[in-house]
C-alpha atoms as a PDB file:
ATOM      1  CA  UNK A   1      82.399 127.042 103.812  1.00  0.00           C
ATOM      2  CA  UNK A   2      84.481 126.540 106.621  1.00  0.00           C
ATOM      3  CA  UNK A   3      86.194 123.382 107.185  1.00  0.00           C
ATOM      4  CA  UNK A   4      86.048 122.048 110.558  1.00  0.00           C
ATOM      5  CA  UNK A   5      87.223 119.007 112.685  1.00  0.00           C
ATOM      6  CA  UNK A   6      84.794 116.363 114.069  1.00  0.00           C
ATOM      7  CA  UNK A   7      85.925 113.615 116.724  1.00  0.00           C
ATOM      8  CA  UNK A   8      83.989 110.625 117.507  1.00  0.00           C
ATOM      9  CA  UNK A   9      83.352 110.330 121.851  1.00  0.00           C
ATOM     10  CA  UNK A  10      85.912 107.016 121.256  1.00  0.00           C
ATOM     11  CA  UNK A  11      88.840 109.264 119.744  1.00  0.00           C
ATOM     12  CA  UNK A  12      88.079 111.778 122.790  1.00  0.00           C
ATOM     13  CA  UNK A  13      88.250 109.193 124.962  1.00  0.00           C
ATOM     14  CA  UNK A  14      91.084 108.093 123.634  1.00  0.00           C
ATOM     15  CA  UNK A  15      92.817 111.139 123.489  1.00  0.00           C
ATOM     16  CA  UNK A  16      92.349 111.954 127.038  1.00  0.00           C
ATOM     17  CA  UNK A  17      93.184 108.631 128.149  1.00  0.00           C
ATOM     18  CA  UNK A  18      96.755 108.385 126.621  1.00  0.00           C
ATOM     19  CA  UNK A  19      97.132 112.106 127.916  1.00  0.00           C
ATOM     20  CA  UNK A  20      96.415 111.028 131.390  1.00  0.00           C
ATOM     21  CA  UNK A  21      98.967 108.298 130.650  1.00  0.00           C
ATOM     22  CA  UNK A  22     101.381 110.371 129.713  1.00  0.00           C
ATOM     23  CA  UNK A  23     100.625 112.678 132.661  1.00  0.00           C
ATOM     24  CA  UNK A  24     101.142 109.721 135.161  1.00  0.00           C
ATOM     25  CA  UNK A  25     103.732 108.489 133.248  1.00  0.00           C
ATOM     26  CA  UNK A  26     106.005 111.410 132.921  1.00  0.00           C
ATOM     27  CA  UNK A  27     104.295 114.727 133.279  1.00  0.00           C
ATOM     28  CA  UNK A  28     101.128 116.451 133.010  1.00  0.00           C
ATOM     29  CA  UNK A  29     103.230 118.212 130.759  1.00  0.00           C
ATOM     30  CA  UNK A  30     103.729 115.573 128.512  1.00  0.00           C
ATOM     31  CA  UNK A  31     100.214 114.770 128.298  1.00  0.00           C
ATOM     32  CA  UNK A  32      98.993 118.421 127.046  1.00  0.00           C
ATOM     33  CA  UNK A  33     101.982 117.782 124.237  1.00  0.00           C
ATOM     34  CA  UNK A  34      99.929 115.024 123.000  1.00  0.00           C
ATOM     35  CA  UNK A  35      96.808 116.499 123.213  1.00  0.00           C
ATOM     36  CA  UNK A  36      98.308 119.690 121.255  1.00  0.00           C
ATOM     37  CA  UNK A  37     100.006 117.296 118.762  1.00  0.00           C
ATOM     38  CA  UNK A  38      96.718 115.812 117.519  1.00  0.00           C
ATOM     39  CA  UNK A  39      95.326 118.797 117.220  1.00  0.00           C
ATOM     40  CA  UNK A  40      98.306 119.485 115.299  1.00  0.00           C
ATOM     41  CA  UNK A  41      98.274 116.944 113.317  1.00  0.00           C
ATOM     42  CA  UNK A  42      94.465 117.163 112.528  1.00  0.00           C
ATOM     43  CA  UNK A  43      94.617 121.154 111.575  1.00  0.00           C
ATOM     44  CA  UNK A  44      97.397 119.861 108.928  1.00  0.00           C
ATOM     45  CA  UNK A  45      94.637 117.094 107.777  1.00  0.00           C
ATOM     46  CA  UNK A  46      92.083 119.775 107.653  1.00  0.00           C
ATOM     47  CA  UNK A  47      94.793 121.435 104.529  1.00  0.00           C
ATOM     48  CA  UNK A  48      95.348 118.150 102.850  1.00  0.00           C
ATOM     49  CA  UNK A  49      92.827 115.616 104.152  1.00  0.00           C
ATOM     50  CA  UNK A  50      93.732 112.971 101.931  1.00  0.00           C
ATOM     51  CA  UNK A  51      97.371 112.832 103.340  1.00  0.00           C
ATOM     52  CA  UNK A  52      97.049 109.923 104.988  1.00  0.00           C
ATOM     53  CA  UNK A  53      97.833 106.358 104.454  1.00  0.00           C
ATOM     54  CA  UNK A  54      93.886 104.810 103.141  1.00  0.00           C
ATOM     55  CA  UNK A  55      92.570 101.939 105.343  1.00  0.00           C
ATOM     56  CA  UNK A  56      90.854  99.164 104.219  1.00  0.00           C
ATOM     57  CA  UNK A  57      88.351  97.579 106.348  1.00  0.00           C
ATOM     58  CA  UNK A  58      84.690  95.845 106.002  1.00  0.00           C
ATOM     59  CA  UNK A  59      82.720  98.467 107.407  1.00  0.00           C
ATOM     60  CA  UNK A  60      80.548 100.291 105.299  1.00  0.00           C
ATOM     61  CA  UNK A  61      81.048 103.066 107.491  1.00  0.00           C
ATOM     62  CA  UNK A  62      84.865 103.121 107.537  1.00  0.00           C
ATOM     63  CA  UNK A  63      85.408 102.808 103.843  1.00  0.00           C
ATOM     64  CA  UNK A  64      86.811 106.130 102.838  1.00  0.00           C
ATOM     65  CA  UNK A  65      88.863 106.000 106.857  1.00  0.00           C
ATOM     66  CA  UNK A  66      92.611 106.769 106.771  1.00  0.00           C
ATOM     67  CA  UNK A  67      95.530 107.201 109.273  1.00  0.00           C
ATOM     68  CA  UNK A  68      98.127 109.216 109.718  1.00  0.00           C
ATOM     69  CA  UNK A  69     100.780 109.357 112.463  1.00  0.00           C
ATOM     70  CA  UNK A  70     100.686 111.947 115.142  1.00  0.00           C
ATOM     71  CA  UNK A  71     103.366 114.836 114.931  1.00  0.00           C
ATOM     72  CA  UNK A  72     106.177 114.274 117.568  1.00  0.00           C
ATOM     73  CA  UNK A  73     104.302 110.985 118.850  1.00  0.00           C
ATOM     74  CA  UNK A  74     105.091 108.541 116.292  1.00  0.00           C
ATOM     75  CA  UNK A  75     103.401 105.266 118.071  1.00  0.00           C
ATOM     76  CA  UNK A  76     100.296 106.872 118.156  1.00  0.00           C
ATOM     77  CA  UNK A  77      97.934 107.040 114.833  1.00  0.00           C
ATOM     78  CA  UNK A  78      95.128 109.075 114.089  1.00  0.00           C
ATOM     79  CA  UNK A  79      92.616 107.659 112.688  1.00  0.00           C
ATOM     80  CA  UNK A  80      89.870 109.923 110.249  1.00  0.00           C
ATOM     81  CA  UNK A  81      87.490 109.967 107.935  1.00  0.00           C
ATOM     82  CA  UNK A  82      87.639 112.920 105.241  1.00  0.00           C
ATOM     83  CA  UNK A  83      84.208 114.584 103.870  1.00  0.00           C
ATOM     84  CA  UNK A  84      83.477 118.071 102.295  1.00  0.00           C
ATOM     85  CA  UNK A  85      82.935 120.035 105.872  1.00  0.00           C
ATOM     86  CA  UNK A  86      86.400 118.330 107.446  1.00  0.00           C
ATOM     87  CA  UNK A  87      87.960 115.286 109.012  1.00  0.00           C
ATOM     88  CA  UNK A  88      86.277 113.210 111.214  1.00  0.00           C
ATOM     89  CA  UNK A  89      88.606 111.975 114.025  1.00  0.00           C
ATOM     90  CA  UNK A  90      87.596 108.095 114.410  1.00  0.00           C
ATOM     91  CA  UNK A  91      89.719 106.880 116.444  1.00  0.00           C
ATOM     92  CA  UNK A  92      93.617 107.830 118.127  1.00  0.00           C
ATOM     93  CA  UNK A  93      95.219 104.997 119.008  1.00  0.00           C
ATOM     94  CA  UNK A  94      99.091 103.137 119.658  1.00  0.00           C
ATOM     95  CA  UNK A  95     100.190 101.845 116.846  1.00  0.00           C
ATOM     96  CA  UNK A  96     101.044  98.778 118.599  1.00  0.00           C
ATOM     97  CA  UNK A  97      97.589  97.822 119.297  1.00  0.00           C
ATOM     98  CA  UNK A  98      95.229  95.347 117.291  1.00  0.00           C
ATOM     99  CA  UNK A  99      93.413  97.862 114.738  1.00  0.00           C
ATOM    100  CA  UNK A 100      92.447  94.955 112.484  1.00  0.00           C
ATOM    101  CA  UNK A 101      90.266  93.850 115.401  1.00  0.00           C
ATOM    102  CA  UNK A 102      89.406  96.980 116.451  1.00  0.00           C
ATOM    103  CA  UNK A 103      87.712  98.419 113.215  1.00  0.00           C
ATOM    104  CA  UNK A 104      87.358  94.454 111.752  1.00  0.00           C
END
């Protein structure tokens, strides 16, 4: 079976919103990097999903969810939820924001 990445319509929002930050911010350059790092970074999870860091959090939902940090962006966290098809992207997010309130 082929394994295959998943991502929520938050994490693509997400994803394009911190690309179009980094597009205004710097270059629209910049903001395809990011978009190519999480892809990146969720092929590699697709290998070895349980490589990231396990999160802990009251949602039944969100009980098996982990994070790992985006390759060559290492504020911003991917956040994913392992199964036997793929990952599914949850979230992608700063680190600096509130994630406890965010996933409770």
């Amino acid at each position: 079976m082929t394994q295959k990445i998943t991502r929520s319509p938050l994490a693509i929002e997400d994803m394009l919103d911190i690309a179009q930050y980094f597009g205004d911010q710097n270059s629209p350059q910049t903001g395809e990097r990011f978009l190519d790092a999480v892809a990146k970074t969720e092929r590699a999870l697709l290998k070895m999903p349980k490589m990231g860091v396990r999160r802990e959090y009251e949602a039944a939902s969100l009980k098996a969810m982990r994070m790992m940090r985006v390759d060559d962006f290492k504020n911003y966290l991917v956040f994913y939820i392992p199964s036997a098809t793929g990952i599914y992207t949850v979230r992608v997010l700063h680190g600096a924001q509130d994630i406890q309130a965010l996933f409770g």
